[in-house]
N, C-alpha and C. Protein backbone atom coordinates (compact mmCIF):
# COMPACT_ATOMS: atom_id res chain seq x y z
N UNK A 1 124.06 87.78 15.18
CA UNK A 1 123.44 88.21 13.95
C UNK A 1 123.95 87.39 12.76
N UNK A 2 125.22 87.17 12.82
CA UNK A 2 125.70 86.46 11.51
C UNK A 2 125.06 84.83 12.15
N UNK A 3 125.26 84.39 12.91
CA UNK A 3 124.58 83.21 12.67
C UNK A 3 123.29 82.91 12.57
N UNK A 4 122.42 84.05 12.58
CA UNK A 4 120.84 84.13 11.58
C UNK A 4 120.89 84.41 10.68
N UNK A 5 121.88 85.19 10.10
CA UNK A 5 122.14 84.94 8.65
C UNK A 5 122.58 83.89 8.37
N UNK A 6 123.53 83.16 8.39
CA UNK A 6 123.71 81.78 8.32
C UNK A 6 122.61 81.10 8.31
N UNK A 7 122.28 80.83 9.58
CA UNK A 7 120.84 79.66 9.47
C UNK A 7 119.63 79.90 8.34
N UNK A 8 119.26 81.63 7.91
CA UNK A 8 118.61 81.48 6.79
C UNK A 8 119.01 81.04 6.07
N UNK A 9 120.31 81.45 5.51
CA UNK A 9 120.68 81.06 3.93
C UNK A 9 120.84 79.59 4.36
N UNK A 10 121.23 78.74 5.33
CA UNK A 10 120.61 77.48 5.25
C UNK A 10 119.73 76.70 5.39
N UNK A 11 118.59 77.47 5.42
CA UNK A 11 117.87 77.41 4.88
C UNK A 11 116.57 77.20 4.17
N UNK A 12 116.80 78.25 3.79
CA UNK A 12 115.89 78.30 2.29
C UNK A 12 117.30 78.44 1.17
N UNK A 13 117.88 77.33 0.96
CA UNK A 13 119.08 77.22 0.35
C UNK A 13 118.46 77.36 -1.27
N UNK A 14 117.25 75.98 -1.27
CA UNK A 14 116.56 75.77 -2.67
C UNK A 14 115.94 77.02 -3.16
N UNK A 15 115.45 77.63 -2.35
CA UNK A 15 114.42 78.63 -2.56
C UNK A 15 115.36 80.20 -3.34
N UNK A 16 116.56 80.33 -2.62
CA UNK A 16 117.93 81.57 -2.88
C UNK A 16 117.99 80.91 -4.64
N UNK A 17 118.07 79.73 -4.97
CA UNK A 17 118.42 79.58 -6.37
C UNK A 17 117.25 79.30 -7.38
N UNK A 18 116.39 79.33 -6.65
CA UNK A 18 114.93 79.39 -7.89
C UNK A 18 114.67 80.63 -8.03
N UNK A 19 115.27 81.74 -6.77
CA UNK A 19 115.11 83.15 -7.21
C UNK A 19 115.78 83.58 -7.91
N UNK A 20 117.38 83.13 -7.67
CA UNK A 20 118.18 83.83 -8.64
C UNK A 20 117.94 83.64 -10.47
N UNK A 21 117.25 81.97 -10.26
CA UNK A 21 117.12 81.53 -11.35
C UNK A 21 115.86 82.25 -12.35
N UNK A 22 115.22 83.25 -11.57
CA UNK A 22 113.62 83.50 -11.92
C UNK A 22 114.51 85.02 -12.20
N UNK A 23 115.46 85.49 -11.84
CA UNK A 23 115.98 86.65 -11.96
C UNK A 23 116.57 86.90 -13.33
N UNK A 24 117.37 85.77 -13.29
CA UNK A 24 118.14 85.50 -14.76
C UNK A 24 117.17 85.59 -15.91
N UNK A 25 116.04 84.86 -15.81
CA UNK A 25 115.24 84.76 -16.94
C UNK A 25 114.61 86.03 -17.03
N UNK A 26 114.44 86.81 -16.27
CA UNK A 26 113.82 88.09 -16.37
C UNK A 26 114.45 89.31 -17.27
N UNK A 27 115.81 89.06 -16.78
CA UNK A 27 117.05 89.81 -17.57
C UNK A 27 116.94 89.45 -18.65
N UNK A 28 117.08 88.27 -19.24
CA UNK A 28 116.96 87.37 -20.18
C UNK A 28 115.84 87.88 -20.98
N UNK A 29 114.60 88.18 -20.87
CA UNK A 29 113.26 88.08 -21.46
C UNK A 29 113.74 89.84 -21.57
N UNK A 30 114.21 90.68 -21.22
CA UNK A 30 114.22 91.76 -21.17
C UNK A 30 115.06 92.42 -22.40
N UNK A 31 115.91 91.54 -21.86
CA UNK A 31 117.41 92.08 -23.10
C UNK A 31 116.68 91.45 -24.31
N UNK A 32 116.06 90.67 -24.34
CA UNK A 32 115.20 90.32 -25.88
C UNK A 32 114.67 90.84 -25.92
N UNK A 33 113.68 91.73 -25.61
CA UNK A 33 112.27 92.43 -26.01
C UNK A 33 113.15 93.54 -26.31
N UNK A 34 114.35 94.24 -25.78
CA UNK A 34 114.81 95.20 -25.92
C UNK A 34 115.22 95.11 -27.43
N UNK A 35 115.92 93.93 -27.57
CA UNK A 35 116.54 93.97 -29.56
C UNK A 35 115.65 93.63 -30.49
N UNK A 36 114.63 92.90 -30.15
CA UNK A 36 113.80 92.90 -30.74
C UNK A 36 113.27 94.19 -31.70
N UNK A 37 113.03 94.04 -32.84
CA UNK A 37 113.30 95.35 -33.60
C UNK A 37 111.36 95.43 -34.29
N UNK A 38 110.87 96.31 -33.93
CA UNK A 38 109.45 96.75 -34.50
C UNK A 38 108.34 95.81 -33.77
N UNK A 39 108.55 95.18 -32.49
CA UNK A 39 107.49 94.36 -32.10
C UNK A 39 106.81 95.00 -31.50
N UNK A 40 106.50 96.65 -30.85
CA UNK A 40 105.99 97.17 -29.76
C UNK A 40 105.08 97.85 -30.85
């Protein structure tokens, strides 16, 4: 079992950091709309 986990995360190695990266910006876009003051 751990070495199919292994072999995924190697992969779709590129693919684990365009998600995380699509994650961040989400947080990102979120925590702004949140301070954002009178835009809704």
């Amino acid at each position: 079992m751990m070495t199919q986990i292994r072999t995924a995360i190697r992969n779709s190695r590129a693919t684990l950091f365009q998600d995380a990266l699509g994650g961040v910006a989400l947080v990102v876009m979120m925590l702004v709309a949140l301070h954002v003051p009178g835009v809704s």
